[in-house]
PDB file of N, CA and C in Angstrom:
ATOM      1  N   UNK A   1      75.653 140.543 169.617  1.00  0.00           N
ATOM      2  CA  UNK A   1      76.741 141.381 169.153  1.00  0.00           C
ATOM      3  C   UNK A   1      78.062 140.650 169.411  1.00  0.00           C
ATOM      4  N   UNK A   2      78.723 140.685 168.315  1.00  0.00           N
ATOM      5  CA  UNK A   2      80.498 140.056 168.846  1.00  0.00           C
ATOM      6  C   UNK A   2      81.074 140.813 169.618  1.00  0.00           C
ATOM      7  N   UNK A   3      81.671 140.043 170.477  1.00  0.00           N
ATOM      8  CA  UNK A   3      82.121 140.501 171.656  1.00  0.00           C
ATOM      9  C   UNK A   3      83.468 141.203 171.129  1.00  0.00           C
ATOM     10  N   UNK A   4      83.944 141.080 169.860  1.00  0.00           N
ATOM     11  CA  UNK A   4      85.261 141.482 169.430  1.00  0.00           C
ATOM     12  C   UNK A   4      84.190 143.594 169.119  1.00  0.00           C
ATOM     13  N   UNK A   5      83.208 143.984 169.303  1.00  0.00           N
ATOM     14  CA  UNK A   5      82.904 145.114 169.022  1.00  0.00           C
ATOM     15  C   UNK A   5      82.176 146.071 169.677  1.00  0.00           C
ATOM     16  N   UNK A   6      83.146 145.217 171.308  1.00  0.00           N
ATOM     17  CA  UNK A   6      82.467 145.584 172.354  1.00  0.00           C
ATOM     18  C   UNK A   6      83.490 146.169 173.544  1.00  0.00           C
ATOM     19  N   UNK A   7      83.371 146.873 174.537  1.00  0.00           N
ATOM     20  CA  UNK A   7      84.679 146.536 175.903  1.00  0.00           C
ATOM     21  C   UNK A   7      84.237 147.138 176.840  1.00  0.00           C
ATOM     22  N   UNK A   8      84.755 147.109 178.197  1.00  0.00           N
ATOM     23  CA  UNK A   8      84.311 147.515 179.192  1.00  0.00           C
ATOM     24  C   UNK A   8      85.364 148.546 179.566  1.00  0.00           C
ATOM     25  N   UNK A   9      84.839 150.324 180.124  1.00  0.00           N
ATOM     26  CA  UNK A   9      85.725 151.316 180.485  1.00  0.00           C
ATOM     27  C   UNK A   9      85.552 150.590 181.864  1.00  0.00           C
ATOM     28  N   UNK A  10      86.972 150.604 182.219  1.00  0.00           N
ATOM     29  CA  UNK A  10      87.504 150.892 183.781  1.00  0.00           C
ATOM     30  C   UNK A  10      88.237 151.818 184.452  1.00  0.00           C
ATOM     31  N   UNK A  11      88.200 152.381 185.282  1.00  0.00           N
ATOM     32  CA  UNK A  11      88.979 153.103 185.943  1.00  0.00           C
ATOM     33  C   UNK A  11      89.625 153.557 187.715  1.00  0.00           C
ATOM     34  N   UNK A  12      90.709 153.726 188.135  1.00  0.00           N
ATOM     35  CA  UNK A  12      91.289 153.977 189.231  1.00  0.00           C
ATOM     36  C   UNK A  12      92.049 154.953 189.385  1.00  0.00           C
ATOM     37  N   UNK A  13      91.432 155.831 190.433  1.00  0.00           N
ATOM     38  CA  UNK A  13      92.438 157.381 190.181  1.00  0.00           C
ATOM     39  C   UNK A  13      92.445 157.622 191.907  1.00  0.00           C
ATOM     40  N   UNK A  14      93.623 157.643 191.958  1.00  0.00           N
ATOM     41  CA  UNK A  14      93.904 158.307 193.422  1.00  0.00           C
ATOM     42  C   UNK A  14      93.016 159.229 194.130  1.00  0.00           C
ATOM     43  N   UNK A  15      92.541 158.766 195.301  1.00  0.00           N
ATOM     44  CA  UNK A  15      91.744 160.299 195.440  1.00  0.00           C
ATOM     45  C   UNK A  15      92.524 161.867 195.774  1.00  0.00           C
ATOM     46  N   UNK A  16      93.920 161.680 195.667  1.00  0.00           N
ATOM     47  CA  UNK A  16      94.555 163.053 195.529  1.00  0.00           C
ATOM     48  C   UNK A  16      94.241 163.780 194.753  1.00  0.00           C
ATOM     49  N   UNK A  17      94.103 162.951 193.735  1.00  0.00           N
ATOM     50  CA  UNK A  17      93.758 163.952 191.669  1.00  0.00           C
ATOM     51  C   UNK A  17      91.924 163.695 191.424  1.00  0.00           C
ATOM     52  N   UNK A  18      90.690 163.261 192.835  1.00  0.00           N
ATOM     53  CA  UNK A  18      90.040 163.523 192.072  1.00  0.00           C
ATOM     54  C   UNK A  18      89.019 164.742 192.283  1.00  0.00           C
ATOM     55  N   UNK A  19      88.116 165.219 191.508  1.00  0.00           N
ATOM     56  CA  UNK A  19      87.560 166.716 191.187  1.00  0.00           C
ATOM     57  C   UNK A  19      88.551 167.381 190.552  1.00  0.00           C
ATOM     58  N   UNK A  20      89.419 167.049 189.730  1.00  0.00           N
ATOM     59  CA  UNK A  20      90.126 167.930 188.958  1.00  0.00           C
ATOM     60  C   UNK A  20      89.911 168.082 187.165  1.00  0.00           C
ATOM     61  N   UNK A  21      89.061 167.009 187.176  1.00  0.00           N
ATOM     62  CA  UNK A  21      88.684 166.379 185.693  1.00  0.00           C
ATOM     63  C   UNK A  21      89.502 165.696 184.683  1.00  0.00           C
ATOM     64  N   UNK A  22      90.466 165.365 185.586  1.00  0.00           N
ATOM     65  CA  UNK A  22      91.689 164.214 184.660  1.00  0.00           C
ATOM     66  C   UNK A  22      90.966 163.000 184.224  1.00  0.00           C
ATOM     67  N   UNK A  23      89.960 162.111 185.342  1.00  0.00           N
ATOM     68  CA  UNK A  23      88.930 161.069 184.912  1.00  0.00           C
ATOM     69  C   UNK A  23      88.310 161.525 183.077  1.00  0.00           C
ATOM     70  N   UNK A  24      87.115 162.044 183.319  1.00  0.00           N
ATOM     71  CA  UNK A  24      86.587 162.677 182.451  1.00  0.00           C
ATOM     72  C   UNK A  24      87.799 163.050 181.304  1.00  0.00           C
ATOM     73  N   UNK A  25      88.530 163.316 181.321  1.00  0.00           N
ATOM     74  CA  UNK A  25      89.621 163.781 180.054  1.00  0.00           C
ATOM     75  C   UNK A  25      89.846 162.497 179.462  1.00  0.00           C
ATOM     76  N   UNK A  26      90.354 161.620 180.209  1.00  0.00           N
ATOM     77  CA  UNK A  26      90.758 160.510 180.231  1.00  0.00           C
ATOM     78  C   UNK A  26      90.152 159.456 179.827  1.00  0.00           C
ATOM     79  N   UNK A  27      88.975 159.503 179.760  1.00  0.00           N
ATOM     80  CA  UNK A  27      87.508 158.565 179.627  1.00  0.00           C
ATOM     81  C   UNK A  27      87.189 159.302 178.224  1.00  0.00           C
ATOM     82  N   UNK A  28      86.936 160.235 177.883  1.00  0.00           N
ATOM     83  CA  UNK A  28      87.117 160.788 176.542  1.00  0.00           C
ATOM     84  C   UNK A  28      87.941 160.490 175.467  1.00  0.00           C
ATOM     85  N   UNK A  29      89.258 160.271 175.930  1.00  0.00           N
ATOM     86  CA  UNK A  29      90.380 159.938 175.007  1.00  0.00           C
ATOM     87  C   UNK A  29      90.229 158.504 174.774  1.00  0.00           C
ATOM     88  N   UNK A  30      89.955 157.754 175.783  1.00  0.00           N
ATOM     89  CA  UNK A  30      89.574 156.458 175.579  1.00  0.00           C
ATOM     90  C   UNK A  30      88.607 156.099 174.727  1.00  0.00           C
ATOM     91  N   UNK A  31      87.612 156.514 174.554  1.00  0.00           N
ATOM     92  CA  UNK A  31      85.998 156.572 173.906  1.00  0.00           C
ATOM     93  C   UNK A  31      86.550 156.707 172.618  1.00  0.00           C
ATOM     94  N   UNK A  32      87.167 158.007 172.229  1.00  0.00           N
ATOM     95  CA  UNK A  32      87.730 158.229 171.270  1.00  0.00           C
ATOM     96  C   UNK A  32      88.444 157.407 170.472  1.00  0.00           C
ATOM     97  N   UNK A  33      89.306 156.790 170.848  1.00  0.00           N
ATOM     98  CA  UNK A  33      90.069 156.259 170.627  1.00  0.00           C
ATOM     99  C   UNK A  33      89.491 154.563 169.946  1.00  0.00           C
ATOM    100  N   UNK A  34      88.280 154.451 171.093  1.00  0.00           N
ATOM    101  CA  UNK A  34      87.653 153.043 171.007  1.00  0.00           C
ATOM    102  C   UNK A  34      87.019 152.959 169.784  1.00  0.00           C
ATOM    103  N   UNK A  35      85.844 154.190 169.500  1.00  0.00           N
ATOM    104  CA  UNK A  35      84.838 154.161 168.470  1.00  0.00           C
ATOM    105  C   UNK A  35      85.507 154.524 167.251  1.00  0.00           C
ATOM    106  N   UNK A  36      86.541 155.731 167.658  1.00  0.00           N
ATOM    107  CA  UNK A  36      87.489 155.798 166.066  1.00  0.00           C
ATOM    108  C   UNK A  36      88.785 154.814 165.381  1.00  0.00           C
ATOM    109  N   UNK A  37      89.508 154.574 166.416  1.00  0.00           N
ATOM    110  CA  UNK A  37      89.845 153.929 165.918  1.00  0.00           C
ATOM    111  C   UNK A  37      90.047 152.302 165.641  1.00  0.00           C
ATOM    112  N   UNK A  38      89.643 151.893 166.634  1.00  0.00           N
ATOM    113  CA  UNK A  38      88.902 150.432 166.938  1.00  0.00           C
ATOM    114  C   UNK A  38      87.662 150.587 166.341  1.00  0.00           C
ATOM    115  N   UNK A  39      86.979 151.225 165.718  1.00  0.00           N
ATOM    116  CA  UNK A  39      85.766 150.591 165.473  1.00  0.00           C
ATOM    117  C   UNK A  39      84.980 150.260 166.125  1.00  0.00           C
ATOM    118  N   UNK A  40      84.785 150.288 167.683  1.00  0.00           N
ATOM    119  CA  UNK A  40      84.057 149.244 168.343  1.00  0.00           C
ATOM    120  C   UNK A  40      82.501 150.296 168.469  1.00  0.00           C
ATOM    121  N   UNK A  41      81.673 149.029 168.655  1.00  0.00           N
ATOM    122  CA  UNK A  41      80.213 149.592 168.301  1.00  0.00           C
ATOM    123  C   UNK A  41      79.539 150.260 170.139  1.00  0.00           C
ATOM    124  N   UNK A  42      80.353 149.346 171.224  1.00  0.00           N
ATOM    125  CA  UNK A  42      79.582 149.542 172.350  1.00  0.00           C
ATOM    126  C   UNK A  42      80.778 149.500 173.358  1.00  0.00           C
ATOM    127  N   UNK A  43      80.452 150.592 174.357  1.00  0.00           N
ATOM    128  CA  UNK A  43      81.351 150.928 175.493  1.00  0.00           C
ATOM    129  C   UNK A  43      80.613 150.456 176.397  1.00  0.00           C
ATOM    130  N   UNK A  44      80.978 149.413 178.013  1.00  0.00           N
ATOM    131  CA  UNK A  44      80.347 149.475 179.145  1.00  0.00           C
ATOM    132  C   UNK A  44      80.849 149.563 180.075  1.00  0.00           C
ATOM    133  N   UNK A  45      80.249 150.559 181.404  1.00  0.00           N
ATOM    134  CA  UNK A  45      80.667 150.711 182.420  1.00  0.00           C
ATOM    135  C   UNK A  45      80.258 150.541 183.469  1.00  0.00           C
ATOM    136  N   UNK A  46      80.777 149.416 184.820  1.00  0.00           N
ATOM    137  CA  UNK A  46      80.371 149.220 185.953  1.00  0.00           C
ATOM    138  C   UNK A  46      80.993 150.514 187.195  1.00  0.00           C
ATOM    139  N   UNK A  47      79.467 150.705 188.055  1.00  0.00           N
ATOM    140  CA  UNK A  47      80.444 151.627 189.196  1.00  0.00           C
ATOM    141  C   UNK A  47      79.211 151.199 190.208  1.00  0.00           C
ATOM    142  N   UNK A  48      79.724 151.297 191.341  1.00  0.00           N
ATOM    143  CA  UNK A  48      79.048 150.922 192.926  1.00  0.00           C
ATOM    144  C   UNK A  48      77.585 152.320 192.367  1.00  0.00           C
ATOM    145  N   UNK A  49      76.710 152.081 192.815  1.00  0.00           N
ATOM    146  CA  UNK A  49      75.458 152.343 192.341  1.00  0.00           C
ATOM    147  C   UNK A  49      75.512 153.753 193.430  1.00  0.00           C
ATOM    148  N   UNK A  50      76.127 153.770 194.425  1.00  0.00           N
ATOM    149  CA  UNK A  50      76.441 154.873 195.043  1.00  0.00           C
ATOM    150  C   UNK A  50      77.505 155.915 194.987  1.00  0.00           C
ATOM    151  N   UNK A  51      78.222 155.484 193.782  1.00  0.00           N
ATOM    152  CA  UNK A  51      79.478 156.412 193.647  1.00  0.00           C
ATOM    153  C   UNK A  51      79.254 157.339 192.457  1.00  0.00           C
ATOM    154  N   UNK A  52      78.669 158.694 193.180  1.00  0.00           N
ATOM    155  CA  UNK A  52      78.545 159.794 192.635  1.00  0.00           C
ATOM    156  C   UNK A  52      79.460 160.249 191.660  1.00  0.00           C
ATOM    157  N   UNK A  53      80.688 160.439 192.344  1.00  0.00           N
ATOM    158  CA  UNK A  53      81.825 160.988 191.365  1.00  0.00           C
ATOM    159  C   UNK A  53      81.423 159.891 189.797  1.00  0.00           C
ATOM    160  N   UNK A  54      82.121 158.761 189.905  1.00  0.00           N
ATOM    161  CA  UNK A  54      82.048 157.930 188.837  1.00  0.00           C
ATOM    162  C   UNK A  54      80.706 157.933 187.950  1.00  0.00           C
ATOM    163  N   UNK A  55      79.929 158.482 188.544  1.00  0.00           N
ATOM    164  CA  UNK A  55      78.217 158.357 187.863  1.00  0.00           C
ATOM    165  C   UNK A  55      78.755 160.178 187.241  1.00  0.00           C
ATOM    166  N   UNK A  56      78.901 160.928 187.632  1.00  0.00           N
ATOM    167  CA  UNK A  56      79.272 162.094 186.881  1.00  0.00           C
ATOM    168  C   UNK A  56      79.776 161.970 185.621  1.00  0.00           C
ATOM    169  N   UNK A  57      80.905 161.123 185.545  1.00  0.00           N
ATOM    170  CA  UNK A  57      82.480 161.031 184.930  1.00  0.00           C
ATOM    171  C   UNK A  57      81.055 160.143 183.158  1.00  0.00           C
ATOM    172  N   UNK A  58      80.978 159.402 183.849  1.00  0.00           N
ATOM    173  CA  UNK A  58      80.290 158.661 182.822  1.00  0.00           C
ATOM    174  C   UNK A  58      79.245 159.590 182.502  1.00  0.00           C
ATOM    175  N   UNK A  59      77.988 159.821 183.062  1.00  0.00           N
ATOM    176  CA  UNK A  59      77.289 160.982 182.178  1.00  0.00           C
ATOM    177  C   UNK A  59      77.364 162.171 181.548  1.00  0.00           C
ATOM    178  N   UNK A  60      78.899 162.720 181.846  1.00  0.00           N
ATOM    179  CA  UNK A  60      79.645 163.749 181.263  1.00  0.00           C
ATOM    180  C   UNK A  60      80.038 163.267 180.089  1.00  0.00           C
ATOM    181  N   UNK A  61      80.423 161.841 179.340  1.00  0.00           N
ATOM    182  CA  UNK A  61      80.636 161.226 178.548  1.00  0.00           C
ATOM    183  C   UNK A  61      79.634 160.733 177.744  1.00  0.00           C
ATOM    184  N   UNK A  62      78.409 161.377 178.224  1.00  0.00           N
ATOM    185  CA  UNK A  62      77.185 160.509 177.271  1.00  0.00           C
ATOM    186  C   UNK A  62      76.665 159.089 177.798  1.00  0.00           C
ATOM    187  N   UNK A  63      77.469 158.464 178.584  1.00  0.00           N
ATOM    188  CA  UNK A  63      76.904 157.312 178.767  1.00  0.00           C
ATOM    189  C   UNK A  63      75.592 157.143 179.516  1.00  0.00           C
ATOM    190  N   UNK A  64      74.784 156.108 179.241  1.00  0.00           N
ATOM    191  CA  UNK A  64      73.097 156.755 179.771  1.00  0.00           C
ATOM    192  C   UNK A  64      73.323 154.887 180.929  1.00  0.00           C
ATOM    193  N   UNK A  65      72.557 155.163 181.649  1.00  0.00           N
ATOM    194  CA  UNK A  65      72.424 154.382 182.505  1.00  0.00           C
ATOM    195  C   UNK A  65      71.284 152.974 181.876  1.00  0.00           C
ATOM    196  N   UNK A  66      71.742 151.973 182.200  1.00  0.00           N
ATOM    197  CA  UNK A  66      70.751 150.862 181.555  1.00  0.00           C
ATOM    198  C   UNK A  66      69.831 150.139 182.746  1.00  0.00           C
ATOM    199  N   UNK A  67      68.277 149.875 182.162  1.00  0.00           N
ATOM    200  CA  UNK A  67      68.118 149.021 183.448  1.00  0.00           C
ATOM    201  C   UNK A  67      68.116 147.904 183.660  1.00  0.00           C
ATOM    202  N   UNK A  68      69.480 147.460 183.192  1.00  0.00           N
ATOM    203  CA  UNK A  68      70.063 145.980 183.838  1.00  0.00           C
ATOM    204  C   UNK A  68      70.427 145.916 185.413  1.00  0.00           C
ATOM    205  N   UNK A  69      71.035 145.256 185.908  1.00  0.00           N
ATOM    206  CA  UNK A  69      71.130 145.446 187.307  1.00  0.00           C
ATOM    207  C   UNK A  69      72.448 143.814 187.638  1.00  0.00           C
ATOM    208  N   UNK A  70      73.005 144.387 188.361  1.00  0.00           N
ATOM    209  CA  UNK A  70      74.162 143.542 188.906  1.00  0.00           C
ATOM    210  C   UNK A  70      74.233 143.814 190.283  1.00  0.00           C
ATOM    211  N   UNK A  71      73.889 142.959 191.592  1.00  0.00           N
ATOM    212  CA  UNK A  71      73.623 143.466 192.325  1.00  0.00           C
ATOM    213  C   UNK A  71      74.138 144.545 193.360  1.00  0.00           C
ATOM    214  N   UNK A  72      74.988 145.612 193.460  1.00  0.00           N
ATOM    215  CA  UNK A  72      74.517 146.430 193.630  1.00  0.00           C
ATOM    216  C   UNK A  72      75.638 147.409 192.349  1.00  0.00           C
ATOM    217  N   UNK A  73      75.405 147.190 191.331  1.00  0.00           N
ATOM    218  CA  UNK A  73      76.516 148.029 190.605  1.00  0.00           C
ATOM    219  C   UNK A  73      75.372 148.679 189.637  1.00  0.00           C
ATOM    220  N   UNK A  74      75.563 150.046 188.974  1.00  0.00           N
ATOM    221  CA  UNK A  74      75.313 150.360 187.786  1.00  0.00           C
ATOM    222  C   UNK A  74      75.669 150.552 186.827  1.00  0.00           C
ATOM    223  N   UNK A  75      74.862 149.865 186.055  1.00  0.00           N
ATOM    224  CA  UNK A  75      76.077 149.430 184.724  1.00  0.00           C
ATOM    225  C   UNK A  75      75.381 150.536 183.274  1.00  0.00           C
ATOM    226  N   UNK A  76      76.215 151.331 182.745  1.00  0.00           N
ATOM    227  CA  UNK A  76      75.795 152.378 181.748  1.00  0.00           C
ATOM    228  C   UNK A  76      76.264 151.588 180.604  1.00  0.00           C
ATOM    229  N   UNK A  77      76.192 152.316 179.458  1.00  0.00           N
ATOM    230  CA  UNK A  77      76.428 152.006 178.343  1.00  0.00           C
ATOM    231  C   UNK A  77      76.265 153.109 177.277  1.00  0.00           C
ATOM    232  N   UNK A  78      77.398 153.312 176.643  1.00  0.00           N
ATOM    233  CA  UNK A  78      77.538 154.043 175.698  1.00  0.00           C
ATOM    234  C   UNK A  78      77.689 153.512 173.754  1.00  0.00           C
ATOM    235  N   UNK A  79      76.815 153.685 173.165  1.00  0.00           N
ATOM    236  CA  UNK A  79      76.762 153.591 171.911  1.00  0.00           C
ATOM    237  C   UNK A  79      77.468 154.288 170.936  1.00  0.00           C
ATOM    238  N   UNK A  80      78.066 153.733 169.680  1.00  0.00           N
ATOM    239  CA  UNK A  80      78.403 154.232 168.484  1.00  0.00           C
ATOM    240  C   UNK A  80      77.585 154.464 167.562  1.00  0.00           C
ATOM    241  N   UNK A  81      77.421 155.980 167.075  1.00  0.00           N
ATOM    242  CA  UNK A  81      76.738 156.349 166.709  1.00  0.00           C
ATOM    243  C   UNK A  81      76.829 156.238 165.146  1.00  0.00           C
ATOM    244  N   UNK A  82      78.131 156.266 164.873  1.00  0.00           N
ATOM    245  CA  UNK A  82      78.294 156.535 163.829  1.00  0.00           C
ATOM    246  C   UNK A  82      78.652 155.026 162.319  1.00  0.00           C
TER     247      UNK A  82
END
């Protein structure tokens, strides 16, 4: 796949603002933004294989977990469907 139809979500949120669902809003608008108006075919996301919150944020978004492996990160991936 060209890498021009591809990108990686990142994210950093204070832990003051998190459980409030600004992540998740935020990760949505992005997605959005990626597959509609970029075009892009594939979203990926790294998070410490133990960080619950961030494993939420992404499966609230559809993203399904892959079994690739980086050692100790989990890396999801979200597809364009359309």
């Amino acid at each position: 796949m060209p890498e021009e139809c591809k990108m990686d979500l990142g994210y950093t949120l204070n832990p003051e603002f998190h459980n409030k669902g600004y992540m998740t809003e935020a990760s949505a608008r992005v997605i959005s933004f990626a597959f509609n108006t970029m075009k892009l075919k594939t979203i990926e996301a790294y998070t410490h294989k133990d960080n619950k919150g961030s494993i939420r944020i992404l499966l609230r978004n559809n993203f399904r977990l892959t079994d690739r492996e980086m050692e100790d990160r989990a890396i999801f991936v979200l597809t364009n469907e359309k």
